[in-house]
PDB file of N, CA and C in Angstrom:
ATOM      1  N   UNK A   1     -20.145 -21.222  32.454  1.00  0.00           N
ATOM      2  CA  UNK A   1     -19.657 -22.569  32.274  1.00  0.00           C
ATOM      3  C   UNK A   1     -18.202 -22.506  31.789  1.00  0.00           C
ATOM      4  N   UNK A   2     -17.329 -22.985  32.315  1.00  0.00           N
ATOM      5  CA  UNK A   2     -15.919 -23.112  32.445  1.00  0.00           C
ATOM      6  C   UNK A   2     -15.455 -24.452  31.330  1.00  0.00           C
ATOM      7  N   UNK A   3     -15.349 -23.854  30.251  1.00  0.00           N
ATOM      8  CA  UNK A   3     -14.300 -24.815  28.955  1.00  0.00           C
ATOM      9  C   UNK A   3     -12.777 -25.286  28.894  1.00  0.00           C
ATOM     10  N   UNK A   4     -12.466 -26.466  29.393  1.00  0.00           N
ATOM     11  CA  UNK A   4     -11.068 -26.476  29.240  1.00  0.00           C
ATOM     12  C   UNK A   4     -10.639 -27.396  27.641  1.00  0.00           C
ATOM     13  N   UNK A   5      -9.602 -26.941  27.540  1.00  0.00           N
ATOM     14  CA  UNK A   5      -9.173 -27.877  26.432  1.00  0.00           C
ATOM     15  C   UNK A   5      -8.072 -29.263  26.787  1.00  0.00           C
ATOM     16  N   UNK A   6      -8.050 -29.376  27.707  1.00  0.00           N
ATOM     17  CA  UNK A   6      -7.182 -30.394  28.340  1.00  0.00           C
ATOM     18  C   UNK A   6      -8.452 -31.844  28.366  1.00  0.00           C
ATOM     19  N   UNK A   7      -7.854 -32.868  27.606  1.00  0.00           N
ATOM     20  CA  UNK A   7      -8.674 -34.026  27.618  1.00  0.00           C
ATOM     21  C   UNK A   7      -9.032 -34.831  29.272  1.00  0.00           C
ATOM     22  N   UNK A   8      -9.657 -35.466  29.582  1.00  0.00           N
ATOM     23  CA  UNK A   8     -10.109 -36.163  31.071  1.00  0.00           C
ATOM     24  C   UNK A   8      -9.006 -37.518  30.576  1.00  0.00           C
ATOM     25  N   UNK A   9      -9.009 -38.066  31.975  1.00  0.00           N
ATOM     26  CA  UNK A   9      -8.183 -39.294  32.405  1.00  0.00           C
ATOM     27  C   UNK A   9      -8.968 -40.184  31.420  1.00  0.00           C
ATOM     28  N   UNK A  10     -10.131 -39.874  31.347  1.00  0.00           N
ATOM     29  CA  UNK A  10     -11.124 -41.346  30.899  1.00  0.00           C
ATOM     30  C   UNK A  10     -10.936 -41.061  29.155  1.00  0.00           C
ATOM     31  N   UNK A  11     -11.019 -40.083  29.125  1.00  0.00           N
ATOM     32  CA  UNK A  11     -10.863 -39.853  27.714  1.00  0.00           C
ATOM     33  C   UNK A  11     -10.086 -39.864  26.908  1.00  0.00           C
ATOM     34  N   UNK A  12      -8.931 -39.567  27.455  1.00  0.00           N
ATOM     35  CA  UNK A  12      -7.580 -40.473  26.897  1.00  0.00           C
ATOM     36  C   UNK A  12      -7.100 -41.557  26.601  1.00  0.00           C
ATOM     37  N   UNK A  13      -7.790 -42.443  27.467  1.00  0.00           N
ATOM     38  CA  UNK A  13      -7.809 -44.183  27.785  1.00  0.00           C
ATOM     39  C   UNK A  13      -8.699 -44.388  27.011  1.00  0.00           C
ATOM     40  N   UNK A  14      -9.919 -44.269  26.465  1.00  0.00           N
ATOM     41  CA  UNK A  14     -10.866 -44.361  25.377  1.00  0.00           C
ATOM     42  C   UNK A  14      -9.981 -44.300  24.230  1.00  0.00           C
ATOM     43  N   UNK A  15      -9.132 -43.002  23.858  1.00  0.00           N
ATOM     44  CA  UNK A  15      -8.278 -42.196  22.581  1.00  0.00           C
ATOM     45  C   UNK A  15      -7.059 -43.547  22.453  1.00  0.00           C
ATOM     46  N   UNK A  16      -6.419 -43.950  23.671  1.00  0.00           N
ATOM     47  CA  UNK A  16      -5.352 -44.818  23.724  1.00  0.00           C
ATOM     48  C   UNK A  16      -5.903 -46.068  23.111  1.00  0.00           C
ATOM     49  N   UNK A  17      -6.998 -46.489  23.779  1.00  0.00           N
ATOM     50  CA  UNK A  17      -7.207 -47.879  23.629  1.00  0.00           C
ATOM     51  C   UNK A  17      -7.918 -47.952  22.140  1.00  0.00           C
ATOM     52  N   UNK A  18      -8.641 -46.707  21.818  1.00  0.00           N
ATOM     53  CA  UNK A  18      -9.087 -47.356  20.076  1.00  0.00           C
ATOM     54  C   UNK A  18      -7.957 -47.047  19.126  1.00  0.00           C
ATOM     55  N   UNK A  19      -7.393 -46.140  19.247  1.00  0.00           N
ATOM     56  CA  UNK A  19      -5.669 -46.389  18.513  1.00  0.00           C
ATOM     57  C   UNK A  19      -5.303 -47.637  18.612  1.00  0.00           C
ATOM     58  N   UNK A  20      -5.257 -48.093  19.611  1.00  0.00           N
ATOM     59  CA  UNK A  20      -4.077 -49.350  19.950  1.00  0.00           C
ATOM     60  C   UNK A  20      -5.121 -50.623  19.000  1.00  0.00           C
ATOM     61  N   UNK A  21      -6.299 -50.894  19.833  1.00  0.00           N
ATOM     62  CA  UNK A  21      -7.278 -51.423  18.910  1.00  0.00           C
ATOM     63  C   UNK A  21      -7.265 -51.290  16.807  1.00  0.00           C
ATOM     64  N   UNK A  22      -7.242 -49.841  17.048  1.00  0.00           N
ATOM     65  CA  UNK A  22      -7.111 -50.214  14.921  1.00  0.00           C
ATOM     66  C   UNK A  22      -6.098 -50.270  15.161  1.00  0.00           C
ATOM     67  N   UNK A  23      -4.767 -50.305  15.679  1.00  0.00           N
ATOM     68  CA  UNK A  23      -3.637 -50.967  15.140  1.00  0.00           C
ATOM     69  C   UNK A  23      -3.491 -52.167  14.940  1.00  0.00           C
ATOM     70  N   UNK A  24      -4.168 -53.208  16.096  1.00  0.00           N
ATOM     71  CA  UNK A  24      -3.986 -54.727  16.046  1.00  0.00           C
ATOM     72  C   UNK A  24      -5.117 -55.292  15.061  1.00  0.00           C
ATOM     73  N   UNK A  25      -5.906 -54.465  14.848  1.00  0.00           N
ATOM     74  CA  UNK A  25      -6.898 -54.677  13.595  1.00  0.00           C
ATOM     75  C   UNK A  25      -6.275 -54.227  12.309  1.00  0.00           C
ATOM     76  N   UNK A  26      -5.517 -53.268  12.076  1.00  0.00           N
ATOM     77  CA  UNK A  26      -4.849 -53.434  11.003  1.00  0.00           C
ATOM     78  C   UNK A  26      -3.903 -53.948  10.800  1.00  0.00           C
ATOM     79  N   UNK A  27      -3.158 -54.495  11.669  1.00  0.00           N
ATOM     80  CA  UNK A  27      -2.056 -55.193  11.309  1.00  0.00           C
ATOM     81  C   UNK A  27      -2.489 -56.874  11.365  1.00  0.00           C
ATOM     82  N   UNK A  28      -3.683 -57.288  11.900  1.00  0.00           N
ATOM     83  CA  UNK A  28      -4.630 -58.903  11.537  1.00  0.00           C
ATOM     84  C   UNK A  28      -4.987 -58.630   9.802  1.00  0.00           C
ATOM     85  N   UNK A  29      -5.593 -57.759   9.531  1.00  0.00           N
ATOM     86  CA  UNK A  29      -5.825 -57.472   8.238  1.00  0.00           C
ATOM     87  C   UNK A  29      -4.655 -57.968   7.292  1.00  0.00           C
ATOM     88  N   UNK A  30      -3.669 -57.040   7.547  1.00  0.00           N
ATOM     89  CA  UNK A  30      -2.383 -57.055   6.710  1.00  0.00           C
ATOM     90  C   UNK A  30      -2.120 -58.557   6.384  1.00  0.00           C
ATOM     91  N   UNK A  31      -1.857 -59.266   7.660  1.00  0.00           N
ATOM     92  CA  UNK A  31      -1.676 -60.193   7.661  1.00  0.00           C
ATOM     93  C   UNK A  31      -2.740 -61.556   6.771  1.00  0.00           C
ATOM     94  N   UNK A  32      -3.872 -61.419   7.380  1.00  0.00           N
ATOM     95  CA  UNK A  32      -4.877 -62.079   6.650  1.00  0.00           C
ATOM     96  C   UNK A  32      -4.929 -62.064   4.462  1.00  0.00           C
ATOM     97  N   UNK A  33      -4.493 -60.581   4.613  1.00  0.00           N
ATOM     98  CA  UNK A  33      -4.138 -60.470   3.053  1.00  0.00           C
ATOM     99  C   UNK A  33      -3.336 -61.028   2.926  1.00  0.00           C
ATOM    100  N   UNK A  34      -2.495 -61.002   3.600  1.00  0.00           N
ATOM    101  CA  UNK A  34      -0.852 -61.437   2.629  1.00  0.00           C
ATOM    102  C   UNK A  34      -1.013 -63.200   2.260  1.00  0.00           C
ATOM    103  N   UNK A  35      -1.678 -63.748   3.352  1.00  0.00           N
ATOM    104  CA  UNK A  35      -1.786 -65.205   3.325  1.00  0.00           C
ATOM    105  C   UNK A  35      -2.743 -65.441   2.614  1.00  0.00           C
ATOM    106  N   UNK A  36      -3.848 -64.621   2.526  1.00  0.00           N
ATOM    107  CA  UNK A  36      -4.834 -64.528   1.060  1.00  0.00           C
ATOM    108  C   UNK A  36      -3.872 -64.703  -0.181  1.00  0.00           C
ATOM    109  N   UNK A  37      -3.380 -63.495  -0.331  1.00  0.00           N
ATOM    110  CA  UNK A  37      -2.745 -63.334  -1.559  1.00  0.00           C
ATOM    111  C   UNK A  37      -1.649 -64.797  -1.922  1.00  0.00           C
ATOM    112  N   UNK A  38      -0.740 -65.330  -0.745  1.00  0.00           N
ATOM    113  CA  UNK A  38       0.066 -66.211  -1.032  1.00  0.00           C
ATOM    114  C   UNK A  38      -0.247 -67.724  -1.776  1.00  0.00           C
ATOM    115  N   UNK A  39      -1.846 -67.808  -0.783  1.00  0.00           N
ATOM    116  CA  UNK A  39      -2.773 -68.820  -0.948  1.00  0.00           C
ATOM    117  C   UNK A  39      -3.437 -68.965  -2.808  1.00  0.00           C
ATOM    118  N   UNK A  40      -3.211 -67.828  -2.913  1.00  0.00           N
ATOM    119  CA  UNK A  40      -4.064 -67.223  -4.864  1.00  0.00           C
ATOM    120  C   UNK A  40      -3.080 -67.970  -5.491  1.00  0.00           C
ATOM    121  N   UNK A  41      -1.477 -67.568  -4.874  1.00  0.00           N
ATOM    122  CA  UNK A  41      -0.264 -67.330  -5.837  1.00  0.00           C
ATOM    123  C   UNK A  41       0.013 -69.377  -5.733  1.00  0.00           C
ATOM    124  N   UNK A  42      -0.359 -69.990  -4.657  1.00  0.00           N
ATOM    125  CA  UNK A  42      -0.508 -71.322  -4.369  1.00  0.00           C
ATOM    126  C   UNK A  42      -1.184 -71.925  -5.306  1.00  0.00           C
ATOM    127  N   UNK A  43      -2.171 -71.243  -5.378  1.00  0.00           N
ATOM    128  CA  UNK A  43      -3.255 -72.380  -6.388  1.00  0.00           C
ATOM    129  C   UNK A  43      -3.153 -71.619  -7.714  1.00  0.00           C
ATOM    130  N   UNK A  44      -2.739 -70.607  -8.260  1.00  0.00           N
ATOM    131  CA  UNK A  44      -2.933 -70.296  -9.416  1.00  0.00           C
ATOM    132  C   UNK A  44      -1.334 -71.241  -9.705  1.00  0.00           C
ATOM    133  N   UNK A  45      -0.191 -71.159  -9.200  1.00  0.00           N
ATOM    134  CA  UNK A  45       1.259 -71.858  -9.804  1.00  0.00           C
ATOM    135  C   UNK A  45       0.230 -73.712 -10.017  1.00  0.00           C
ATOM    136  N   UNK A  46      -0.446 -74.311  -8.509  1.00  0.00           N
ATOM    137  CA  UNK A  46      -0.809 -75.440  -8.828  1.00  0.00           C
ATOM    138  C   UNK A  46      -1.746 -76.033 -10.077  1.00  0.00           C
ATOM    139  N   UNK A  47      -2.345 -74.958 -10.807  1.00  0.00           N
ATOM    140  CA  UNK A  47      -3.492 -74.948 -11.550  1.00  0.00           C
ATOM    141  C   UNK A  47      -2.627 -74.937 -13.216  1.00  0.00           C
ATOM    142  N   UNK A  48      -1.522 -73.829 -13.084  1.00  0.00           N
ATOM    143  CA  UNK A  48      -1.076 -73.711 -13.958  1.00  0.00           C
ATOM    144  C   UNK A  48       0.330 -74.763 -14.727  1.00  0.00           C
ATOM    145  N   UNK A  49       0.384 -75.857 -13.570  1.00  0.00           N
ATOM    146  CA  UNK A  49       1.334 -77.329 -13.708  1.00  0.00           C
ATOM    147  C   UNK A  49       0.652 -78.321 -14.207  1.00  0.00           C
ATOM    148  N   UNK A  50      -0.992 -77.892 -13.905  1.00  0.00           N
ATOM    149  CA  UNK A  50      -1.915 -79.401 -14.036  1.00  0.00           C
ATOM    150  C   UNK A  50      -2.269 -79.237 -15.444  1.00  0.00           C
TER     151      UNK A  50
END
């Protein structure tokens, strides 16, 4: 049985596309925090006027 170490066409495109995938998932994340966090910094300044 003949072992290469060279990845397949398909298997690269699998490797490409879940990279690319957690990238746009981590960078929704990032985002989702930051507007979390802004939203805290929103109501804790509004809480702390009343």
């Amino acid at each position: 049985m003949k072992t290469t170490s060279q990845q397949t066409a398909t298997s690269k495109l699998v490797n490409r596309f879940d990279k690319e995938l957690r990238t746009l998932l981590m960078n929704d994340l990032r985002a989702i925090r930051s507007v979390k966090a802004q939203m805290i910094g929103i109501n804790a300044n509004s809480l702390s006027a009343a």
